[in-house]
Every structure is written in C-alpha cells, then in structure tokens.
C-alpha atoms as a PDB file:
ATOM      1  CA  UNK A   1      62.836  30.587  15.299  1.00  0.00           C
ATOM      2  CA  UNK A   2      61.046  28.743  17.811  1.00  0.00           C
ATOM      3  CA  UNK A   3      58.048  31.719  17.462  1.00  0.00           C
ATOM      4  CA  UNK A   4      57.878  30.704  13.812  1.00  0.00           C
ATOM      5  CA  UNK A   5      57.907  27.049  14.975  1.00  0.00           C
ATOM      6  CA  UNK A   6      55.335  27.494  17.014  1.00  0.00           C
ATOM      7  CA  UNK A   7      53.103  29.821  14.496  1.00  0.00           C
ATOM      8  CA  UNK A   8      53.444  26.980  11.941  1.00  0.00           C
ATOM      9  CA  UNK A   9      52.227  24.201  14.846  1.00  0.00           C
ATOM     10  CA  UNK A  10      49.415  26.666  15.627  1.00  0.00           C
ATOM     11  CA  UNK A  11      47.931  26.992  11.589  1.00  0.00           C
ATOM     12  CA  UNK A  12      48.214  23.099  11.252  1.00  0.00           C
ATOM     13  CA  UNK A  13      46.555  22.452  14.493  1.00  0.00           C
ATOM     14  CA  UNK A  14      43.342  24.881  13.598  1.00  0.00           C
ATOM     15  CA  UNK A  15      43.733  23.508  10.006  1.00  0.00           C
ATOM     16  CA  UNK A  16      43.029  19.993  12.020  1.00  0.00           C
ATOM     17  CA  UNK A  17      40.296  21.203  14.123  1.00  0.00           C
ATOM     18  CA  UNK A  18      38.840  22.956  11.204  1.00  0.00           C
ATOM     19  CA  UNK A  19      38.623  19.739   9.138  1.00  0.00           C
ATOM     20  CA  UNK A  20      37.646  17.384  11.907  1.00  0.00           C
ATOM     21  CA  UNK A  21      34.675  19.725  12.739  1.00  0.00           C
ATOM     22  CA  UNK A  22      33.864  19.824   8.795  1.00  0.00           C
ATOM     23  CA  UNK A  23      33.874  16.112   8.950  1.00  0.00           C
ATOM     24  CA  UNK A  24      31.906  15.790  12.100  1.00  0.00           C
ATOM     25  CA  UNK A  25      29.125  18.249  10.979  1.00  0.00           C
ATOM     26  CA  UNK A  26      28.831  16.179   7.345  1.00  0.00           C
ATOM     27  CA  UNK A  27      28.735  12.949   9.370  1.00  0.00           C
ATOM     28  CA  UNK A  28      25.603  14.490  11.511  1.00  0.00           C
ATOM     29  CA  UNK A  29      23.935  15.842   8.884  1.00  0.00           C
ATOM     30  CA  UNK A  30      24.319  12.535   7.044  1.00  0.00           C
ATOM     31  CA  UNK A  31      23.003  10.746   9.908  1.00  0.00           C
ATOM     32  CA  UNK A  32      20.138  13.479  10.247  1.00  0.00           C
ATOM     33  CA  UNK A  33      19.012  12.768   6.454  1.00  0.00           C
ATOM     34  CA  UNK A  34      18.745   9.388   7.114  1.00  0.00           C
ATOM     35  CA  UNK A  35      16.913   9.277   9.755  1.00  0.00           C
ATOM     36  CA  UNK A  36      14.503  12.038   8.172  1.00  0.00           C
ATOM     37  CA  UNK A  37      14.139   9.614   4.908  1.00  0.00           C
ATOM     38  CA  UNK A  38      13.118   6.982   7.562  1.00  0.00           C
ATOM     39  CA  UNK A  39      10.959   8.746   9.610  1.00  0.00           C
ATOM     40  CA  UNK A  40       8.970   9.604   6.295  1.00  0.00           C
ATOM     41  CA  UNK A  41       9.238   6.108   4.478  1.00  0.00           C
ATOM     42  CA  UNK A  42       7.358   5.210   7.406  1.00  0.00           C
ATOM     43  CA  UNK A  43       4.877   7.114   7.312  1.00  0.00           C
ATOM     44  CA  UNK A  44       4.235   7.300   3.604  1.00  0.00           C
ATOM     45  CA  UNK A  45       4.101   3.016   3.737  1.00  0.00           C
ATOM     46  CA  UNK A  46       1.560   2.992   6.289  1.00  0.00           C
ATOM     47  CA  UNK A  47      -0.754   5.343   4.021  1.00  0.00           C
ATOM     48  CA  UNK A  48       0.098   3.161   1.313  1.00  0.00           C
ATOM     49  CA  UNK A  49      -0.923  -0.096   3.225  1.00  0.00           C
ATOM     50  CA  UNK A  50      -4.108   1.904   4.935  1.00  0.00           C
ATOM     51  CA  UNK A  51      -4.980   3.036   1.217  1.00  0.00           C
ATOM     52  CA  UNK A  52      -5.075  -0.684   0.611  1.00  0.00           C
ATOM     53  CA  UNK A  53      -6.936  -1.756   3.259  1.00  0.00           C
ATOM     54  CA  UNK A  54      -9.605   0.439   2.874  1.00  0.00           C
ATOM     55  CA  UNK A  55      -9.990  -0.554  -0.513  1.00  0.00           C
ATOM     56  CA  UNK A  56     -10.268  -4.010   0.248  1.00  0.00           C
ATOM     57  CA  UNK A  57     -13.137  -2.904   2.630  1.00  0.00           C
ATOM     58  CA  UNK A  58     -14.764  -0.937   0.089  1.00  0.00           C
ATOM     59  CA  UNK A  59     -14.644  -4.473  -2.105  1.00  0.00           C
ATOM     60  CA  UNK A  60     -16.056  -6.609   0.798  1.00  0.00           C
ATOM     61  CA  UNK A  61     -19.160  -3.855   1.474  1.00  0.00           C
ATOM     62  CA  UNK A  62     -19.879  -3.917  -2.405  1.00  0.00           C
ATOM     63  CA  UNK A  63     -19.850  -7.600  -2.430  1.00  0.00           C
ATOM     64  CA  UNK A  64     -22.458  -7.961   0.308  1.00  0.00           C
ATOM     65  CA  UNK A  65     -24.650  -4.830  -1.183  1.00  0.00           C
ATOM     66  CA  UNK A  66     -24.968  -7.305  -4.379  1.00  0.00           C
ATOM     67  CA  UNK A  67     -25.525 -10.870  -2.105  1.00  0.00           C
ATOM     68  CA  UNK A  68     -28.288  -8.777  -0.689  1.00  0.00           C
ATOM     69  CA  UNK A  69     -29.842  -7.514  -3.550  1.00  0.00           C
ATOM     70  CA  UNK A  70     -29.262 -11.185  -5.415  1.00  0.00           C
ATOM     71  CA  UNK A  71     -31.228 -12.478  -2.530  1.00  0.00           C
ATOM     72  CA  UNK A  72     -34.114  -9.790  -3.001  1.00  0.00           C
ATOM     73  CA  UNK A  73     -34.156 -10.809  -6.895  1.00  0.00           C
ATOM     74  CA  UNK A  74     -34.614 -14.016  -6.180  1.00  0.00           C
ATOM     75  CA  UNK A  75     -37.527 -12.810  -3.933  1.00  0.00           C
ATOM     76  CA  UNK A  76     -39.482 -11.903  -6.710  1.00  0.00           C
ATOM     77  CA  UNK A  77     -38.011  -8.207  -6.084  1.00  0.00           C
ATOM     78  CA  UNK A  78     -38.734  -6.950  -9.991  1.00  0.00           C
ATOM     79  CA  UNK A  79     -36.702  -3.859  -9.534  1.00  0.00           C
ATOM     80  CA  UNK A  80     -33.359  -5.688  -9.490  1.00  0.00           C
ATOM     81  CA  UNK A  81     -31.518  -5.160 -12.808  1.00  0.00           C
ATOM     82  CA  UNK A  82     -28.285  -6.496 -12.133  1.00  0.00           C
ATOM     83  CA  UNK A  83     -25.330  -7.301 -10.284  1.00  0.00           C
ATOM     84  CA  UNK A  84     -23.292  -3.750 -10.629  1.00  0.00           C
ATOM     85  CA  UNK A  85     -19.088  -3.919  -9.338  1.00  0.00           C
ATOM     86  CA  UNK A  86     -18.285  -6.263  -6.882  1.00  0.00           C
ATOM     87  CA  UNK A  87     -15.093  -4.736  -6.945  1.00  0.00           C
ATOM     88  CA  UNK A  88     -13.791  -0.569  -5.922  1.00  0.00           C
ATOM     89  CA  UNK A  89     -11.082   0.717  -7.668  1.00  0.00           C
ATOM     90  CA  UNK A  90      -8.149   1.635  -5.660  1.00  0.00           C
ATOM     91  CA  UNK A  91      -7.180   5.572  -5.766  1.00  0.00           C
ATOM     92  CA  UNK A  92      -3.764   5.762  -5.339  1.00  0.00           C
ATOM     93  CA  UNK A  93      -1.863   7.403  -2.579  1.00  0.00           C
ATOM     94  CA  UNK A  94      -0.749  11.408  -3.033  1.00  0.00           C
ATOM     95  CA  UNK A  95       3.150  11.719  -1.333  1.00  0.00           C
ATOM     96  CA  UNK A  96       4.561  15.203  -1.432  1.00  0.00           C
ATOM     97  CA  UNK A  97       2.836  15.862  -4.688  1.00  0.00           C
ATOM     98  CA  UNK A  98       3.830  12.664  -6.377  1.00  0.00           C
ATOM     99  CA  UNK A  99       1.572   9.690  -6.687  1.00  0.00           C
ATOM    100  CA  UNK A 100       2.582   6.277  -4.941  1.00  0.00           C
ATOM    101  CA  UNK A 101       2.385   3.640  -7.804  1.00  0.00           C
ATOM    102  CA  UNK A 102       3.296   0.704  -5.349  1.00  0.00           C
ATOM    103  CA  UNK A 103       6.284  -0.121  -3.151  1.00  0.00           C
ATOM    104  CA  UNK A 104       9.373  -2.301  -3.788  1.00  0.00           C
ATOM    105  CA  UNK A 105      11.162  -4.810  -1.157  1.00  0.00           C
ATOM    106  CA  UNK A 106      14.453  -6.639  -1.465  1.00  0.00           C
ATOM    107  CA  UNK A 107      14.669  -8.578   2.165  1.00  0.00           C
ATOM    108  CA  UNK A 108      19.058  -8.991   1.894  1.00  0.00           C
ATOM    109  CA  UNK A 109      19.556  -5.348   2.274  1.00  0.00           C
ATOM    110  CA  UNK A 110      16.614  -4.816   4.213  1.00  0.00           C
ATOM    111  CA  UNK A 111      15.002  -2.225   1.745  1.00  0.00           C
ATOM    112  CA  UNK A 112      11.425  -1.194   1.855  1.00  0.00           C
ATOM    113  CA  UNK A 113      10.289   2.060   0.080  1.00  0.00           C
ATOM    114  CA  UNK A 114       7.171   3.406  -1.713  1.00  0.00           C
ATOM    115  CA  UNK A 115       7.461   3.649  -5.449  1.00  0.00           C
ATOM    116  CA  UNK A 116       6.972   7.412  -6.626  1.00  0.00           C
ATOM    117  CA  UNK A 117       5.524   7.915 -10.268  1.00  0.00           C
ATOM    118  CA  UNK A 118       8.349   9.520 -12.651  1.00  0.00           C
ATOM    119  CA  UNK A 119      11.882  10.191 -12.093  1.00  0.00           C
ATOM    120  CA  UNK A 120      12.764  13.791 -11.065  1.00  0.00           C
ATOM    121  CA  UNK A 121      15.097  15.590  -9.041  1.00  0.00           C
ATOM    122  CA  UNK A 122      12.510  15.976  -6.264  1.00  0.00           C
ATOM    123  CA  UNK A 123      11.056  12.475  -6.741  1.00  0.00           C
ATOM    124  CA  UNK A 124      14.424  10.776  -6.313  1.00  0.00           C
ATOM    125  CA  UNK A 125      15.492  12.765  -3.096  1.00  0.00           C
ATOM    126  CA  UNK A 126      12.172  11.581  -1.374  1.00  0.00           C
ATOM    127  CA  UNK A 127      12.200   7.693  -2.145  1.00  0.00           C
ATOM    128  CA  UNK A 128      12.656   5.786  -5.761  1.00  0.00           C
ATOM    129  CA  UNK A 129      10.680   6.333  -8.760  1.00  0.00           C
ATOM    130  CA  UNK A 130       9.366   4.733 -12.037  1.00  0.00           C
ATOM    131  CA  UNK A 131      12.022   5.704 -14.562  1.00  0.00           C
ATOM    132  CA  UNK A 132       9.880   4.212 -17.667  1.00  0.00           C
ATOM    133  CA  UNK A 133       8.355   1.046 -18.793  1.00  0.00           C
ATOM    134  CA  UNK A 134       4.353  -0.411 -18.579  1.00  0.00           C
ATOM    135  CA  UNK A 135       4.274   0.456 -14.723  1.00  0.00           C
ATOM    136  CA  UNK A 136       4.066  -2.213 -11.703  1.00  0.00           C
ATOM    137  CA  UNK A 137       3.418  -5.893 -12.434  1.00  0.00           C
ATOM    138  CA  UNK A 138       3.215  -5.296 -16.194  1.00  0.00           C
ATOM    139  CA  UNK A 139       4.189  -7.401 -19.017  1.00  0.00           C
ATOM    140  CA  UNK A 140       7.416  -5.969 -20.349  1.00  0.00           C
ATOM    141  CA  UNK A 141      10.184  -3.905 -18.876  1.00  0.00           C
ATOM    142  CA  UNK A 142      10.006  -1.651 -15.983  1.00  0.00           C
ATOM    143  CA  UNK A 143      12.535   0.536 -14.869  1.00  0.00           C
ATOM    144  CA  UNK A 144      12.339   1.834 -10.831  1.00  0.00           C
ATOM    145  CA  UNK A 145      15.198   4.592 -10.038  1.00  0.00           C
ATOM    146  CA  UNK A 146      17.296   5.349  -7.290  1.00  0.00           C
ATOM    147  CA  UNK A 147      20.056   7.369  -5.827  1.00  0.00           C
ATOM    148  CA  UNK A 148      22.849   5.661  -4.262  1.00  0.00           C
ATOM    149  CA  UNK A 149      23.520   7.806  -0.923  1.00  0.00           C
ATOM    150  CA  UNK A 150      26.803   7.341   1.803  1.00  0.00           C
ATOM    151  CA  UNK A 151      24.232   6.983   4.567  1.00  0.00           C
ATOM    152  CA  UNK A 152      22.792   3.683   2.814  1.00  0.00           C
ATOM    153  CA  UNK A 153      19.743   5.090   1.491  1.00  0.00           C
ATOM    154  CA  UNK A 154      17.388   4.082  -1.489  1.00  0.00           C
ATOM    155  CA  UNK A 155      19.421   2.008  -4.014  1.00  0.00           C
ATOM    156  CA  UNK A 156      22.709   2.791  -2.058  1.00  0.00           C
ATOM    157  CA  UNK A 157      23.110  -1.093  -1.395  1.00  0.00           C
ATOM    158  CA  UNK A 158      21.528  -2.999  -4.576  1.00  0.00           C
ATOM    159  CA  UNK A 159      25.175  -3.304  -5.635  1.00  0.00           C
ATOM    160  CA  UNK A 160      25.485  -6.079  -2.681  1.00  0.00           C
ATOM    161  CA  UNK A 161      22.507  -8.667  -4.884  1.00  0.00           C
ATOM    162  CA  UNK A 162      23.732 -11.367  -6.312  1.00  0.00           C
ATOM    163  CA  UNK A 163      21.766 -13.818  -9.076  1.00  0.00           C
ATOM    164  CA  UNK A 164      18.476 -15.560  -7.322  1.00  0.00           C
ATOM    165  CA  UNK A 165      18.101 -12.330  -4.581  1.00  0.00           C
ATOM    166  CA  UNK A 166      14.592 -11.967  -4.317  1.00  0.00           C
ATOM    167  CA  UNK A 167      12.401  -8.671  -4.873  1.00  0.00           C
ATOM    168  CA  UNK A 168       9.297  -7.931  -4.161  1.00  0.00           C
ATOM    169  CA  UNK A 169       6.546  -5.725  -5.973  1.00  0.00           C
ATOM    170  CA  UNK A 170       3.343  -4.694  -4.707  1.00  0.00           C
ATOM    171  CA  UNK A 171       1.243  -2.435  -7.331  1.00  0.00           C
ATOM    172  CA  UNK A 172      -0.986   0.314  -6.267  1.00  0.00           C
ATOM    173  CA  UNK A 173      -4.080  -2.424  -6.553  1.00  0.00           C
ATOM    174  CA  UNK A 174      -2.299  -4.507  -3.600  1.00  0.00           C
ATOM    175  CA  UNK A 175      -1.472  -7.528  -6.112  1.00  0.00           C
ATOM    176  CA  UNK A 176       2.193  -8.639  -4.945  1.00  0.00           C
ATOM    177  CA  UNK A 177       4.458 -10.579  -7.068  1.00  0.00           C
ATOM    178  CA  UNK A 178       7.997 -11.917  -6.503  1.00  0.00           C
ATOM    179  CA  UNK A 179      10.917 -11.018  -9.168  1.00  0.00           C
ATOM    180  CA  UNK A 180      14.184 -13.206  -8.978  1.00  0.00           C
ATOM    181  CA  UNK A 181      17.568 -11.174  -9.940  1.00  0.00           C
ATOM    182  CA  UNK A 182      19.258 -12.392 -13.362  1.00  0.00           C
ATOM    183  CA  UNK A 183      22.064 -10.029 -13.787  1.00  0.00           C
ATOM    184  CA  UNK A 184      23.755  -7.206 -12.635  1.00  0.00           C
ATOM    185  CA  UNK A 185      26.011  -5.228 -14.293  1.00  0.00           C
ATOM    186  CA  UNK A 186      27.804  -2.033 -14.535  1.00  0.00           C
ATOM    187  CA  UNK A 187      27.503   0.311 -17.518  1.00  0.00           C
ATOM    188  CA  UNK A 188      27.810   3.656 -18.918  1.00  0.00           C
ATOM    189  CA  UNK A 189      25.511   6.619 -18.627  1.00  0.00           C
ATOM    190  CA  UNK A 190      24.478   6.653 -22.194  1.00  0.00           C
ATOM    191  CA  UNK A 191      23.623   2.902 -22.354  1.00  0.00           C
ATOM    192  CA  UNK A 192      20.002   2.649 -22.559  1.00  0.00           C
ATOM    193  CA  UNK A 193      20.301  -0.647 -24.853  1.00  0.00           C
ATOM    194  CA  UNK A 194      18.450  -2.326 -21.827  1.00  0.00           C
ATOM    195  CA  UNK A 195      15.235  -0.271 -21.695  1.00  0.00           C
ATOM    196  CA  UNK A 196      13.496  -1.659 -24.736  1.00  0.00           C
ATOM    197  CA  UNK A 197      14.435  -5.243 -24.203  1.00  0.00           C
ATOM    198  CA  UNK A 198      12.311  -8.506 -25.347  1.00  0.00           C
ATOM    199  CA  UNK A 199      10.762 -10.064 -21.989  1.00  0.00           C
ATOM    200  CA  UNK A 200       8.857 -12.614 -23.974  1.00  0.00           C
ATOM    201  CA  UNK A 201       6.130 -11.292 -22.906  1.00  0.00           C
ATOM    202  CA  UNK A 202       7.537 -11.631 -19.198  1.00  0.00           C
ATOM    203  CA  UNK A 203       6.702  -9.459 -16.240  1.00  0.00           C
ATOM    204  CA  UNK A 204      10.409  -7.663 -15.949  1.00  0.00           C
ATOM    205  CA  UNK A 205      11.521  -4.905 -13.990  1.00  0.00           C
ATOM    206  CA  UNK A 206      15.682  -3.098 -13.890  1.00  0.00           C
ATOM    207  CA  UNK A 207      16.785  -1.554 -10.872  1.00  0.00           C
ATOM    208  CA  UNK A 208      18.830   1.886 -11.772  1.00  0.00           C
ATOM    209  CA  UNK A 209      21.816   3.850  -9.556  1.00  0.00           C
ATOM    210  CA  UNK A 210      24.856   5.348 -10.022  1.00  0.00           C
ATOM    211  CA  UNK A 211      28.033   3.793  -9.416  1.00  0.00           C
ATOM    212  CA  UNK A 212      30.227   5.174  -6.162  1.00  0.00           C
ATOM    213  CA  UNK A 213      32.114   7.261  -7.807  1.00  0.00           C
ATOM    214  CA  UNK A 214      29.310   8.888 -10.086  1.00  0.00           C
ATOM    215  CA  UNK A 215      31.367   7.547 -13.397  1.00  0.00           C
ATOM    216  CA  UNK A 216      28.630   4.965 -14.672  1.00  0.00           C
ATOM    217  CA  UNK A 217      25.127   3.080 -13.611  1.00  0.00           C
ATOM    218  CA  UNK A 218      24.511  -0.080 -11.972  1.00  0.00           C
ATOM    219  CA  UNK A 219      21.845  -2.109 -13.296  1.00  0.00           C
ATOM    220  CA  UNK A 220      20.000  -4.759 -11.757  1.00  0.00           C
ATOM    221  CA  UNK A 221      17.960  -6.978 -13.990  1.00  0.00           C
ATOM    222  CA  UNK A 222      14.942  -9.507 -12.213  1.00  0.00           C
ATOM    223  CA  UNK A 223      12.278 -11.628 -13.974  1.00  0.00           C
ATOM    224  CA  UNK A 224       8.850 -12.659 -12.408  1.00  0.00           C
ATOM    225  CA  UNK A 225       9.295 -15.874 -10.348  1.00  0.00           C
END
C-alpha cells in the first residue's frame, strides 16, 4: 500500500516539475521575444529618424545650390533658367522587406514603433502595420494594426487609453501631427462598419487588436488635434 502511495506521490511530483519547467521555459522565451522586438524597434527607429535627417540635409544643400545660382542670375549670369526643387523627396526606409511608412507614439503606455506598410502575418510579428485607409497624416480614415502579445508588445496595452490620450504620427516625410483618442470600444471580428467612416474631411486614424481572449477586436478611434 504504502509502495502504491508512494508511486502515486512520485507521478504527481514529476507531473509538477514537468509543468513548472513548461511554464518557466514559456516565461523565458516570452521574455526573449521581447527583448528581440526591442532590440530591433531600436534599430529600425534610428534608420527611420537617420532616413529623415538626411533628407532634411539633402533639402538644406538644394536650397543653397538655388541661393547661389539666384545670386549668379542676378549677376547678369544668362545661363540661369530657373529655380529647380528646393525640396528632395524622402525615400522611405526598407525593414525586413517591408517599407516603413512612418512611426506611431502613444506616451501613457510608453509605445514607440515604426509603422510597416500592409498588414500580414510577417508584418504584424515584426512591429504594426497600415491595415487600410489614405496612409499617414491623410484626410480620412486610417487604420494601423497590431497584435496584442502577454509580454506587452505592439498594441498589447492600447486597451489601458482612455478619451483625450494623446498619439502621435510622424509620416515617412517627417511631418508630425498629434491625434486625441475619441472612443474605444470593443467589437466583433466581422465589424468593419468603422473603416469607411465620414471624418468630415478630418485627418483620422483607428487603432486595431484583438481582445485577450482572441473572441473580438478592440478599437481605438483618435481625431487630429
């Protein structure tokens, strides 16, 4: 009896083991993933913000390449026909095959990430991505996606805004703009009633997750402010 006893105590007590180790090695990896998403927001933001920079550069050079040549003109230089761009157009930043359309900010849960363009499988495990709409700092409605990870990743803690949260935008031509939340709301999977909404010709954007559980979609609704 007390062999059996002791057989039984045995199975529950590598049954216990078993699971705690299960639990410990999903914890790690957990912790692992976040800290690789991390590592590689990092990096992918300081591209972004270098990509920027150097465009701004590019702007200032043309701009004093067309002083100069305004100056010649008025010189008497004949072969001056004109003032050409005073601007360069930003190229957009390349990220694991995707292309960065801007990056997104929301100070209360402390998120920063770039913006990928469209929403994929791949797209959404390496940051959040432009679901549909005119695109950054548009007129109209413009949906960014995200999963909503354990570890606290991507869109994990948008749940936590409340109405007046701030969010910030910044396209991939450097022009940042601040979006105040209006509403936030939980819905079905097959609602998409909020896509094509009237902004009044507003600058708009919806923030898209699951819900904890997987059962529905959180949806977080700001206006330009």
């Amino acid at each position: 009896m007390n062999s059996k006893y002791n057989n039984v105590l045995t199975i529950l007590l590598v049954v216990a083991i078993v699971g705690i180790v299960g639990v410990l090695i999903f914890l790690g990896y957990d912790w692992y993933r976040k800290q690789h998403i991390e590592k590689e927001t990092e990096e992918i933001m300081q591209r972004f913000e270098q990509s920027l920079e150097n465009s701004e550069n590019n702007t200032t050079t043309d701009e004093n390449i067309n002083a100069s040549e305004f100056d010649v003109n008025i010189l008497g230089n004949s072969s001056f026909l004109g003032g050409g761009s005073s601007s360069a157009t930003p190229k957009k930043t390349k990220y694991q095959g995707f292309t960065v359309e801007g990056t997104i900010e929301i100070p209360k849960i402390s998120l920063k990430y770039p913006v990928l363009n469209g929403v994929t499988s791949k797209s959404l495990k390496t940051s959040v991505a432009l679901f549909c709409g005119p695109g950054l700092n548009e007129v109209g409605n413009t949906v960014i996606m995200g999963h909503n990870y354990r570890n606290g990743t991507f869109f994990s803690n948008v749940k936590k805004l409340v109405a007046n949260d701030l969010i910030y935008i910044t396209d991939y031509t450097g022009r940042k703009l601040q979006y105040k939340v209006t509403k936030i709301y939980t819905t079905s999977g097959s609602d998409s009633s909020y896509i094509e909404r009237d902004t009044k010709g507003k600058r708009e954007i919806t923030l898209s997750t699951c819900t904890d559980d997987g059962s529905g979609v959180i949806l977080v609704w700001a206006v330009e402010s």
